[in-house]
N, C-alpha and C. Protein backbone atom coordinates (compact mmCIF):
# COMPACT_ATOMS: atom_id res chain seq x y z
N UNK A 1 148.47 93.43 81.77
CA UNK A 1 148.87 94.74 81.36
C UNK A 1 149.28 94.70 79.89
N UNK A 2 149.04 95.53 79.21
CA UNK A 2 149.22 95.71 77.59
C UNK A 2 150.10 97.33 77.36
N UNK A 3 151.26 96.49 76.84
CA UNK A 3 152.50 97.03 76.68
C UNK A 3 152.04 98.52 75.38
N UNK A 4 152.17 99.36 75.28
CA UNK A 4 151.78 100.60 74.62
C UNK A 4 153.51 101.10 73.79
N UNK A 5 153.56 101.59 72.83
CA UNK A 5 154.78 102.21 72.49
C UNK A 5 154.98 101.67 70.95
N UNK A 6 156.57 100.82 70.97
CA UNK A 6 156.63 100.27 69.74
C UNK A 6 156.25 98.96 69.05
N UNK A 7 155.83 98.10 70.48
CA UNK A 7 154.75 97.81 70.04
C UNK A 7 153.54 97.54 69.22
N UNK A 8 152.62 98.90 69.27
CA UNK A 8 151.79 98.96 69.44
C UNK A 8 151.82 99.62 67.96
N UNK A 9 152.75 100.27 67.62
CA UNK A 9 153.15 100.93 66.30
C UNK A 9 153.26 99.83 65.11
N UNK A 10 153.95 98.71 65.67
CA UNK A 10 154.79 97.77 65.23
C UNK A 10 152.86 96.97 64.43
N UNK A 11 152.47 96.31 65.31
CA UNK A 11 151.43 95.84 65.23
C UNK A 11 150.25 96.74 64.31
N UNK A 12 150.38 97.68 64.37
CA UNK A 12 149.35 98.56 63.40
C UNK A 12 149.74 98.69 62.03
N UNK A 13 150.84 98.98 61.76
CA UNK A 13 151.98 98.87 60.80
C UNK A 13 151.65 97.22 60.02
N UNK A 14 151.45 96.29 60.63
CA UNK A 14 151.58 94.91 60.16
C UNK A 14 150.22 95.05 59.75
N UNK A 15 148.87 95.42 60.50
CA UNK A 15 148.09 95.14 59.78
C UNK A 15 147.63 96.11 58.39
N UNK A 16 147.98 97.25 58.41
CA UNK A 16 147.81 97.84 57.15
C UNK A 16 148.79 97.29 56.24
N UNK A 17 149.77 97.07 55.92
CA UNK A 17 150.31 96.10 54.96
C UNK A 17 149.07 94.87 54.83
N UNK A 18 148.81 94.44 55.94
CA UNK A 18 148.04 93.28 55.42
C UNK A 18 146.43 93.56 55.14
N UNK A 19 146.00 94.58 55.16
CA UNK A 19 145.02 95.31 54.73
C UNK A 19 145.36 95.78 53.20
N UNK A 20 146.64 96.37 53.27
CA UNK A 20 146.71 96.74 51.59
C UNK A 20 146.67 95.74 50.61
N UNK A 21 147.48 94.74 51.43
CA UNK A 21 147.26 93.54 50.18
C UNK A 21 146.03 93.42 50.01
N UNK A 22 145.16 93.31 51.33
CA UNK A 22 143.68 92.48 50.71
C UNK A 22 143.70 93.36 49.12
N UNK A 23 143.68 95.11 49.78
CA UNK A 23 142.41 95.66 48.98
C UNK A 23 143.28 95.29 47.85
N UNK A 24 144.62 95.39 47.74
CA UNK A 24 145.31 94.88 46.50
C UNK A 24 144.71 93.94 45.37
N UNK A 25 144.39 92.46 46.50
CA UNK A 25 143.95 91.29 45.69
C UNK A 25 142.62 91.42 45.58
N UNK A 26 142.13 92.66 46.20
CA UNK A 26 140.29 92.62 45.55
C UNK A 26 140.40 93.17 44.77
N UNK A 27 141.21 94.45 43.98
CA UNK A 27 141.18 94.61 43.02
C UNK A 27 141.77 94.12 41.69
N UNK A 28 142.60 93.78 42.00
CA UNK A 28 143.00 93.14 40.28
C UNK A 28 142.68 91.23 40.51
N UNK A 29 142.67 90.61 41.84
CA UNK A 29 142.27 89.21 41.73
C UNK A 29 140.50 88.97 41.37
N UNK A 30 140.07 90.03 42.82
CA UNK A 30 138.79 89.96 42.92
C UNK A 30 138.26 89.49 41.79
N UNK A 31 137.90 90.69 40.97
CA UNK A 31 137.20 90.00 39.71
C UNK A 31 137.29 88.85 38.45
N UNK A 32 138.99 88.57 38.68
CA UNK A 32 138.52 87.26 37.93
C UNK A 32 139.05 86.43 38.33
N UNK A 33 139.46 85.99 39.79
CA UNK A 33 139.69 84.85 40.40
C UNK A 33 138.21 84.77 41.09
N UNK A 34 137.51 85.34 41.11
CA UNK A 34 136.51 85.21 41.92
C UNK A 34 134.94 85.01 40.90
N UNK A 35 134.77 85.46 39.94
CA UNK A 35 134.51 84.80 38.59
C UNK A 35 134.86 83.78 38.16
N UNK A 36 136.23 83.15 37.84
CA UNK A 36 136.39 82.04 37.97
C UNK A 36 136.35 81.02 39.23
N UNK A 37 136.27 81.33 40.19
CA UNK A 37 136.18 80.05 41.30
C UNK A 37 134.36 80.00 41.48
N UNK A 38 133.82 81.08 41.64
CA UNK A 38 132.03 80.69 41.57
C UNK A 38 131.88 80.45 40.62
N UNK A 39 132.41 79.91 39.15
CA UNK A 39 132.06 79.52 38.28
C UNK A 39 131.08 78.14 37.76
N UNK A 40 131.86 77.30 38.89
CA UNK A 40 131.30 76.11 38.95
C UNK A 40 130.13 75.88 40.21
N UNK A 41 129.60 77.03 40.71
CA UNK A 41 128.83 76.65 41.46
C UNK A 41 127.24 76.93 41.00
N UNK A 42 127.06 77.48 39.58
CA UNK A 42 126.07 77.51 39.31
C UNK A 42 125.19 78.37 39.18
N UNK A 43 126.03 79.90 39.21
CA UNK A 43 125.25 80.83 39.82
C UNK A 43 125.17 81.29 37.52
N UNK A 44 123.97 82.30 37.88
CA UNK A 44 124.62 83.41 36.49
C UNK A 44 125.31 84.20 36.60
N UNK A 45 125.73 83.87 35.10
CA UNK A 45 126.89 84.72 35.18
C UNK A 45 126.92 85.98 35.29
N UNK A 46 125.81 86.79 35.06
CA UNK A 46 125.64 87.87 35.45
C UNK A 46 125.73 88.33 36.82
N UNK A 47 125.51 87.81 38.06
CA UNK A 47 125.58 87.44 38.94
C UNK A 47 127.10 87.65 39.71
N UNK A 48 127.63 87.10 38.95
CA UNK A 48 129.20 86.68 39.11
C UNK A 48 129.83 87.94 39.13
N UNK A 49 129.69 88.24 37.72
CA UNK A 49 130.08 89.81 37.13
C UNK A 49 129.85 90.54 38.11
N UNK A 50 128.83 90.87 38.80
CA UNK A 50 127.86 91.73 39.78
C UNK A 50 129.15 91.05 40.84
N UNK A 51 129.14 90.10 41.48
CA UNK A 51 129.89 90.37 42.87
C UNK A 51 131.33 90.03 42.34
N UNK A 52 131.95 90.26 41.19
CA UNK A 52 133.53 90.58 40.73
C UNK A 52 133.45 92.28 40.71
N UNK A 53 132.49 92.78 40.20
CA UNK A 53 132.38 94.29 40.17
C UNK A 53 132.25 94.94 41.89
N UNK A 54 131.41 94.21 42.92
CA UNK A 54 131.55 94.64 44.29
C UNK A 54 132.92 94.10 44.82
N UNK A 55 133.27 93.10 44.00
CA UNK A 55 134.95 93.06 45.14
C UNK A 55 135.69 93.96 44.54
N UNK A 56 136.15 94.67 43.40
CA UNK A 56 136.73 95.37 42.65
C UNK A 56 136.33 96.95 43.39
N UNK A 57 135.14 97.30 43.81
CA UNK A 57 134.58 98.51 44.45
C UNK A 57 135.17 98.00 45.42
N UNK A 58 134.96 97.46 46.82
CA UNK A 58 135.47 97.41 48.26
C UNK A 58 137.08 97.21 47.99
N UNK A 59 137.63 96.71 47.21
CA UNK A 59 139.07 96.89 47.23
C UNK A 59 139.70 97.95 46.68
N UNK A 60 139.15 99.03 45.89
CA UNK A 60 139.59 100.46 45.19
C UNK A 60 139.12 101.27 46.63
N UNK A 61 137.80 100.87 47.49
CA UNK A 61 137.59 101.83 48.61
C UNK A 61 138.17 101.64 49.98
N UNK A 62 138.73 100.43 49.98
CA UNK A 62 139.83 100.35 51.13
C UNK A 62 141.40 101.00 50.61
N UNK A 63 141.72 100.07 49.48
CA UNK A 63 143.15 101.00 49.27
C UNK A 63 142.93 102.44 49.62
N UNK A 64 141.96 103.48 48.59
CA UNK A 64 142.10 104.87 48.73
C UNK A 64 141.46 105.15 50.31
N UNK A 65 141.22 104.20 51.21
CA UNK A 65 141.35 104.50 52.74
C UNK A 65 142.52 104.40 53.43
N UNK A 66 143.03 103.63 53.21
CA UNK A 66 144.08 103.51 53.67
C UNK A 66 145.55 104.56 52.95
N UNK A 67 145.34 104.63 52.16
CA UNK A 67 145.93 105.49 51.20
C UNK A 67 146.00 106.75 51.48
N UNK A 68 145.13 107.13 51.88
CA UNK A 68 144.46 108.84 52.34
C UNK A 68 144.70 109.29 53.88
N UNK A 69 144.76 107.59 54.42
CA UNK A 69 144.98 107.80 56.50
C UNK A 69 146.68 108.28 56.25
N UNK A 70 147.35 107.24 55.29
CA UNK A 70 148.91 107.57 55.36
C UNK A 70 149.27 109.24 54.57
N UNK A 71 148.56 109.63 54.04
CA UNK A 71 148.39 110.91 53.29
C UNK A 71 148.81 111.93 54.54
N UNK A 72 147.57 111.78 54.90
CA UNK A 72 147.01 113.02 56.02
C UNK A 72 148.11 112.58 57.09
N UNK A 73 148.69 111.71 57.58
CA UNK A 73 149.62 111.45 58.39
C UNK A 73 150.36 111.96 58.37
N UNK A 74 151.05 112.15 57.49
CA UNK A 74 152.58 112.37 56.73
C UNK A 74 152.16 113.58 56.57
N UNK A 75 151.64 114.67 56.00
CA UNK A 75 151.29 116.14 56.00
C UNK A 75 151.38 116.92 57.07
N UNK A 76 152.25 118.34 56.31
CA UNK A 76 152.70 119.07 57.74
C UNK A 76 151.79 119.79 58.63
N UNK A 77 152.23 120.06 59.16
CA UNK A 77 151.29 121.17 60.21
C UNK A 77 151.32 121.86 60.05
């Protein structure tokens, strides 16, 4: 049986914090911790740029998701 209530609040709550960080660290790490760590693997650098610019997009489009669920939440009726 799976306990429903605070719980269940509790646990949803934990993972959007830990969702915000990601999109957090995809956006301002993403692109140049992630530029710098494929650095040495050989790729071009253009390349690099290209998937520092897609982690920088998926982390600006999760924050403003998550951003927008707590929006509309919080707004009255």
């Amino acid at each position: 049986m799976t306990k429903t209530g605070a719980g269940g609040k509790e646990q949803r709550r934990v993972l959007r914090v830990v969702l915000l960080l990601l999109a957090v660290f995809l956006m301002f790490g993403g692109p140049a911790y992630f530029i710098y760590a494929l650095r040495n693997v050989g790729l071009p650098y253009p390349v690099l740029v290209l998937g520092g610019l897609i982690a920088f997009v998926v982390g600006v489009w999760l924050f403003l998701r998550l951003v927008g669920k707590q929006t509309r939440l919080e707004a009255p009726e």
